[in-house]
Protein backbone atom coordinates (compact mmCIF):
# COMPACT_ATOMS: atom_id res chain seq x y z
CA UNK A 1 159.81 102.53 158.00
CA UNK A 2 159.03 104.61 160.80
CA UNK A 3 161.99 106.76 159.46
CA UNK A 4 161.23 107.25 156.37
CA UNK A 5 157.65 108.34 157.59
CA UNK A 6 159.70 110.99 160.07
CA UNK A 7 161.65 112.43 156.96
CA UNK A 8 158.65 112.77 154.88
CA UNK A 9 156.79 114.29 157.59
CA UNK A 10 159.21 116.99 158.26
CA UNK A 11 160.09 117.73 154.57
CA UNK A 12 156.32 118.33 153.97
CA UNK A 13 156.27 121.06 156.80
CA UNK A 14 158.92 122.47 155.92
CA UNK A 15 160.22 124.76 152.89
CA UNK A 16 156.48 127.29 153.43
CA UNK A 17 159.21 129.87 152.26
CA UNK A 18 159.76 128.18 148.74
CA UNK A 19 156.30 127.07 148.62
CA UNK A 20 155.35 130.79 148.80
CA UNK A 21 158.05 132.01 146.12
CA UNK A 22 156.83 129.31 143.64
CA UNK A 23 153.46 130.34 144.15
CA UNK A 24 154.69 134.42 143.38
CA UNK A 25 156.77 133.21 140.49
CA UNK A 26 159.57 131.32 141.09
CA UNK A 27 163.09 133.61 141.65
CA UNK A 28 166.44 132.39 142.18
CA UNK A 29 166.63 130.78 146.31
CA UNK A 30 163.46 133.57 146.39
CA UNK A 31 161.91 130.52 149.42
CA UNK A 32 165.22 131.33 151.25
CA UNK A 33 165.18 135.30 150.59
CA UNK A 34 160.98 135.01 152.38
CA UNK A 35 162.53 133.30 155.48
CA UNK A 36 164.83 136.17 155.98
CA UNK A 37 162.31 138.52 155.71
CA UNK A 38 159.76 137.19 158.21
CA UNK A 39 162.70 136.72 160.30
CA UNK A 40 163.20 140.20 160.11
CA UNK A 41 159.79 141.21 161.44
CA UNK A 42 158.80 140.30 165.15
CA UNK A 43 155.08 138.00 164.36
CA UNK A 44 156.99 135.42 161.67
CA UNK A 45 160.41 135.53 163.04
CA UNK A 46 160.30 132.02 164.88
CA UNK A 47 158.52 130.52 161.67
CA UNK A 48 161.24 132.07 159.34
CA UNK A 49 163.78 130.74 161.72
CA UNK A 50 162.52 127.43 161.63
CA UNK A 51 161.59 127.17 158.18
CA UNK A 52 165.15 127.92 156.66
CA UNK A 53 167.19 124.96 156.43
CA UNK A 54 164.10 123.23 154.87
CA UNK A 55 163.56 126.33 151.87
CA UNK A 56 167.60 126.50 151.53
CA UNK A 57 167.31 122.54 151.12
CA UNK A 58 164.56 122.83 148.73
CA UNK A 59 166.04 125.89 146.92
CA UNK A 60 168.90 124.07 146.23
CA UNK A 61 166.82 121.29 144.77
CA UNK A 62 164.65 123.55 142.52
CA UNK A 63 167.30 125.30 141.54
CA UNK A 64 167.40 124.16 137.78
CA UNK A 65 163.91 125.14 137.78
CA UNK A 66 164.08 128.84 138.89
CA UNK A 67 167.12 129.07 136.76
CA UNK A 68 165.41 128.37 133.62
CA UNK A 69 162.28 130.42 134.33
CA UNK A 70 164.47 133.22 135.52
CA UNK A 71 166.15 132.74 131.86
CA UNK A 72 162.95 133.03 130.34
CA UNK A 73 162.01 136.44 131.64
């Protein structure tokens, strides 16, 4: 239980990249793409760093999703 509570935990902190592309309008791994731009600039670098596996995860996940609306443009 205490696990599971762990996982969630982490999975909601996680992915602010993707969170931020599907509030702009959802591109193709676009949460991915944001992390490597704040980790290209010195104030969001450690937040980019650490946010990455959790957008590439998520990415990866909404991926039929930003497809299709990247279809429909």
């Amino acid at each position: 239980m205490k696990t599971c509570a762990l996982i969630l935990g982490l999975l909601l902190l996680g992915g602010c990249g993707t969170i931020e592309n599907l509030h702009l309008g959802p591109s193709i791994y676009g949460g991915v793409r944001q992390d490597v731009e704040w980790m290209g600039g010195q104030c969001m670098a450690g937040l980019g760093f650490l946010d990455f596996p959790f957008s590439l995860v998520l990415d990866t996940v909404l991926l039929p999703v930003t497809v299709a609306f990247a279809l429909t443009k």
